[in-house]
N, C-alpha and C. Protein backbone atom coordinates (compact mmCIF):
# COMPACT_ATOMS: atom_id res chain seq x y z
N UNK A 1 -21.82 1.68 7.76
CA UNK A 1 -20.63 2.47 7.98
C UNK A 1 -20.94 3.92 7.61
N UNK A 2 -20.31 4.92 8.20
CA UNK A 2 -20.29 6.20 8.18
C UNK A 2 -19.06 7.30 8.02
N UNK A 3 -18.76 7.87 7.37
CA UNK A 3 -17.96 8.49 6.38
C UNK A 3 -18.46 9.99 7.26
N UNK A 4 -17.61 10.60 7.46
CA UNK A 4 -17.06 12.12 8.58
C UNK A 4 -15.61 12.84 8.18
N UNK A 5 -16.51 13.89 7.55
CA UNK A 5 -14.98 14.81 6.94
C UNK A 5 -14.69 15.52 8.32
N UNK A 6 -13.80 15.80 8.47
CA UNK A 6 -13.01 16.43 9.90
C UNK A 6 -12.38 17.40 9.45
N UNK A 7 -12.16 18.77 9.27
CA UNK A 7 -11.82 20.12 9.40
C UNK A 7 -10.35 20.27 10.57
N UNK A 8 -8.66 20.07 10.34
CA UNK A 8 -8.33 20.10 10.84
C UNK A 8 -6.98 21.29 9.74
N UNK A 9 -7.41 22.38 10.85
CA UNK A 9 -6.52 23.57 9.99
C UNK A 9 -4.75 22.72 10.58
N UNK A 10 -5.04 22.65 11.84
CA UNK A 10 -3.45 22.93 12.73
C UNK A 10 -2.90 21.27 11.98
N UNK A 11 -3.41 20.54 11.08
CA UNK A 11 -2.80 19.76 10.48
C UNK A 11 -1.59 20.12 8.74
N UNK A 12 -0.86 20.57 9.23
CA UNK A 12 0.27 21.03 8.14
C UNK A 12 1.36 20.75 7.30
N UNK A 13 1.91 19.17 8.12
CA UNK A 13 2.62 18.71 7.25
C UNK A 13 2.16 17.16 7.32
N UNK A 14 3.56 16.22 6.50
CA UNK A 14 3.46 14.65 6.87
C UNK A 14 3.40 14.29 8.44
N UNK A 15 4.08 14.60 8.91
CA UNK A 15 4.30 14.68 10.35
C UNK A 15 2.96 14.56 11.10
N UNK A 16 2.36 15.67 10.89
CA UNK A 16 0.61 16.00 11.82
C UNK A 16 0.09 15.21 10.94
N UNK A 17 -0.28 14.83 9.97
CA UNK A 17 -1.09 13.65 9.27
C UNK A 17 -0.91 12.70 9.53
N UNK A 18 0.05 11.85 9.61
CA UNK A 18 0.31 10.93 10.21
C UNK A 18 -0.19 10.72 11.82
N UNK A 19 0.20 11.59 12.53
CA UNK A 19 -0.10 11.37 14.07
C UNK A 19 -1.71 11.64 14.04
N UNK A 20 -2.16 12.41 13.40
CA UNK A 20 -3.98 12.30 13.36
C UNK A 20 -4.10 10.80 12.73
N UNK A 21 -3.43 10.26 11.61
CA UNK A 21 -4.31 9.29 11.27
C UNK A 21 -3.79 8.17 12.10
N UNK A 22 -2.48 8.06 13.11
CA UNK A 22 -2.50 7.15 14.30
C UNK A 22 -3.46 7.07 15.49
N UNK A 23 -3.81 8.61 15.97
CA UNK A 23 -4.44 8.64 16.74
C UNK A 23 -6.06 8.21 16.60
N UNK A 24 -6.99 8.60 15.60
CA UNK A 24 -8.06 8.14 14.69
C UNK A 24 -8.34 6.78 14.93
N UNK A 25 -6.97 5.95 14.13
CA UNK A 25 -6.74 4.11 13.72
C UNK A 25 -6.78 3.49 14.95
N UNK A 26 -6.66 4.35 16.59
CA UNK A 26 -6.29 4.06 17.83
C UNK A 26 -7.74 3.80 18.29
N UNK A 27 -8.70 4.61 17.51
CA UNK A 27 -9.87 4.13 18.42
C UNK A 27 -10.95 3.17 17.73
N UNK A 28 -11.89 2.59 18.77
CA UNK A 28 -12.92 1.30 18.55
C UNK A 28 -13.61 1.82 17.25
N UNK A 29 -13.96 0.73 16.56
CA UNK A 29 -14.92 1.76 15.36
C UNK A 29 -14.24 1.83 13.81
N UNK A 30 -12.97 2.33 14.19
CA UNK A 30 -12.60 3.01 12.97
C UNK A 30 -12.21 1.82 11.83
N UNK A 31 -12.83 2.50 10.55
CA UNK A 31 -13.25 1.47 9.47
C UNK A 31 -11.17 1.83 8.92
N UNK A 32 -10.86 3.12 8.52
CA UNK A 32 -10.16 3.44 7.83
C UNK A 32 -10.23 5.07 7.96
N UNK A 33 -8.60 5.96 7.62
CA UNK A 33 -9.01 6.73 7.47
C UNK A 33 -8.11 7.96 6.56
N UNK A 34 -8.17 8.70 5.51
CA UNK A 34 -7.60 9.52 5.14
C UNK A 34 -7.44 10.90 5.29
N UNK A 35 -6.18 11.42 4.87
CA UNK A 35 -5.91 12.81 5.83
C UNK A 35 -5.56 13.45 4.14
N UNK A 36 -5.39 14.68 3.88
CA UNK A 36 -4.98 15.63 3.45
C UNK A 36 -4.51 16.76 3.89
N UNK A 37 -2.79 16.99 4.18
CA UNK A 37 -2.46 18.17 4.76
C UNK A 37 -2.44 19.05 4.23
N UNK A 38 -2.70 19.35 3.06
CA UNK A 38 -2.84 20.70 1.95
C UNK A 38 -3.72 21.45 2.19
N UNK A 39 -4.77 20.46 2.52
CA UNK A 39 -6.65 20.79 2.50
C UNK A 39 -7.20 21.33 3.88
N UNK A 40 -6.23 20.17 4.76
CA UNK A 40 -6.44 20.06 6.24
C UNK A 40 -7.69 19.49 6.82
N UNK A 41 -7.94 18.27 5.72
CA UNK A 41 -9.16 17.35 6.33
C UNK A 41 -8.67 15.83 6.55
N UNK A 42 -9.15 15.24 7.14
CA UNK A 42 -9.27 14.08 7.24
C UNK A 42 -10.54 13.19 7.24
N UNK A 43 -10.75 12.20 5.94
CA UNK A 43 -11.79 11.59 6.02
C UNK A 43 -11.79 10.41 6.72
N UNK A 44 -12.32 10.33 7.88
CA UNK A 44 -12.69 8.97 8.73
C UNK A 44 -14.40 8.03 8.40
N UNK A 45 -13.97 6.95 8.03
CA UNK A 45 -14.79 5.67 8.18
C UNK A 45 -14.99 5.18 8.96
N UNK A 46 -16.20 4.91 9.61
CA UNK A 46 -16.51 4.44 11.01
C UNK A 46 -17.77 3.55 11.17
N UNK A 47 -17.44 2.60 12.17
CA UNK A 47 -18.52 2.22 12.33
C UNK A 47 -19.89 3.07 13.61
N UNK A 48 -20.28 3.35 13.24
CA UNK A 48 -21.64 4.53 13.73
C UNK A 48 -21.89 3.67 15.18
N UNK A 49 -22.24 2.30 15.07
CA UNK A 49 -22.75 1.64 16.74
C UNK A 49 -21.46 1.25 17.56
N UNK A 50 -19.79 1.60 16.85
CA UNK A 50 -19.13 1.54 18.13
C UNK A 50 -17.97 2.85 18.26
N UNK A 51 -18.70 4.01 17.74
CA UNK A 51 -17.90 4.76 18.25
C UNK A 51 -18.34 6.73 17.11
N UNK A 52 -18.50 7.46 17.53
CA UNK A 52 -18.86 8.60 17.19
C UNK A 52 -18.42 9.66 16.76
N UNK A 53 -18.59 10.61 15.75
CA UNK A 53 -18.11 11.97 15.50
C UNK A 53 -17.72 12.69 16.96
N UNK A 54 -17.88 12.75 17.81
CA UNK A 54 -17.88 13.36 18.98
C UNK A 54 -16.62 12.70 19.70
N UNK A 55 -16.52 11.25 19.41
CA UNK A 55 -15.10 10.56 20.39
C UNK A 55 -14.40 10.92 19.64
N UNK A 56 -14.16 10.57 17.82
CA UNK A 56 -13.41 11.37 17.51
C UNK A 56 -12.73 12.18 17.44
N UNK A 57 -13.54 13.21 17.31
CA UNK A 57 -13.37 14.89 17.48
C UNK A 57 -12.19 15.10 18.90
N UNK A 58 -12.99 14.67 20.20
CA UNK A 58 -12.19 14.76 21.61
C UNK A 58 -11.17 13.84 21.17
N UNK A 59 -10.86 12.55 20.68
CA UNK A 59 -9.78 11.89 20.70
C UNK A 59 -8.34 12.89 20.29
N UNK A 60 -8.75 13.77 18.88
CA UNK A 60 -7.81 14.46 18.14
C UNK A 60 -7.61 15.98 19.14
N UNK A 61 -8.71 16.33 19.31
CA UNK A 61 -8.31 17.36 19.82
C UNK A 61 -7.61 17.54 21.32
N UNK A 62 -7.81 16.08 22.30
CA UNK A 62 -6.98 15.45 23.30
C UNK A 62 -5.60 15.49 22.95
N UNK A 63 -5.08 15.37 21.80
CA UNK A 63 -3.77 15.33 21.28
C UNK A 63 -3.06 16.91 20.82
N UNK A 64 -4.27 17.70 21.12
CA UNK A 64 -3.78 19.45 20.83
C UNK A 64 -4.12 19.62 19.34
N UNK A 65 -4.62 18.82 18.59
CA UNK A 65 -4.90 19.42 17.40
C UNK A 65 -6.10 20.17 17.59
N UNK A 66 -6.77 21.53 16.80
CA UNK A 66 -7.71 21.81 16.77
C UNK A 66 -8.66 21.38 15.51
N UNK A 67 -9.73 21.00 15.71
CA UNK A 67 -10.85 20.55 14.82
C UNK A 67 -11.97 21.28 14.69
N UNK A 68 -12.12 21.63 12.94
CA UNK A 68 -13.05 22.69 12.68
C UNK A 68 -14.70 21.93 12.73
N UNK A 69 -15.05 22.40 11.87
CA UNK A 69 -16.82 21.33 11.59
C UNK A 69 -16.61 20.33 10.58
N UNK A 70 -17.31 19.40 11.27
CA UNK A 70 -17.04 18.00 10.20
C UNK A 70 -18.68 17.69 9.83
N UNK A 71 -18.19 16.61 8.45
CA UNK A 71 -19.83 16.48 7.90
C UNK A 71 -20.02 15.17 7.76
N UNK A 72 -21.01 14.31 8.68
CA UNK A 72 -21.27 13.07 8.58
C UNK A 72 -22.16 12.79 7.82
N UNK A 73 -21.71 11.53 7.08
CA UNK A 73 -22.87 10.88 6.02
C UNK A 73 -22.46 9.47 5.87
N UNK A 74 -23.39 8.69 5.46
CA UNK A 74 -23.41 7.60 5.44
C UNK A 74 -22.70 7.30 4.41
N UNK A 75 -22.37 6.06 4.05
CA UNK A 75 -20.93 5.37 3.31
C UNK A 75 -21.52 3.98 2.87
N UNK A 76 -21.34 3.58 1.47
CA UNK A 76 -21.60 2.42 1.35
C UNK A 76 -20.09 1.34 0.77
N UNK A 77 -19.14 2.37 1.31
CA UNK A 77 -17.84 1.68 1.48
C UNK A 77 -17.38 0.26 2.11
């Protein structure tokens, strides 16, 4: 499993946290995932062979959020 901080400024309240971490939980892969709207990150858990930083990324930003640089690393979660 693989652990990807996500950089999401236009995430600001409960509201946008929530709908990022619906949209996220929506795709193949996803282990789990936490948001912080203060910070404006969201940490996603994933499984690496069914689904990518990159579907991600387009999944959220398909929804109009914008997404800054995220940092993948492995997870022994």
């Amino acid at each position: 499993m693989k652990e990807c901080i996500l950089k999401v400024p236009s995430m600001h309240d409960e509201n946008s946290s929530r709908e990022i971490i619906n949209i996220i939980k929506g795709l193949i892969g996803i282990e789990d995932v936490d948001t912080n709207y203060e910070e404006g990150v969201a940490n996603v858990f994933y499984d690496e062979r069914k689904t990518s930083i990159d579907k991600i990324v387009e999944a959220v930003e398909y929804k109009g959020f914008k997404v800054g640089s995220g940092l993948d690393r492995s997870s022994a979660r």
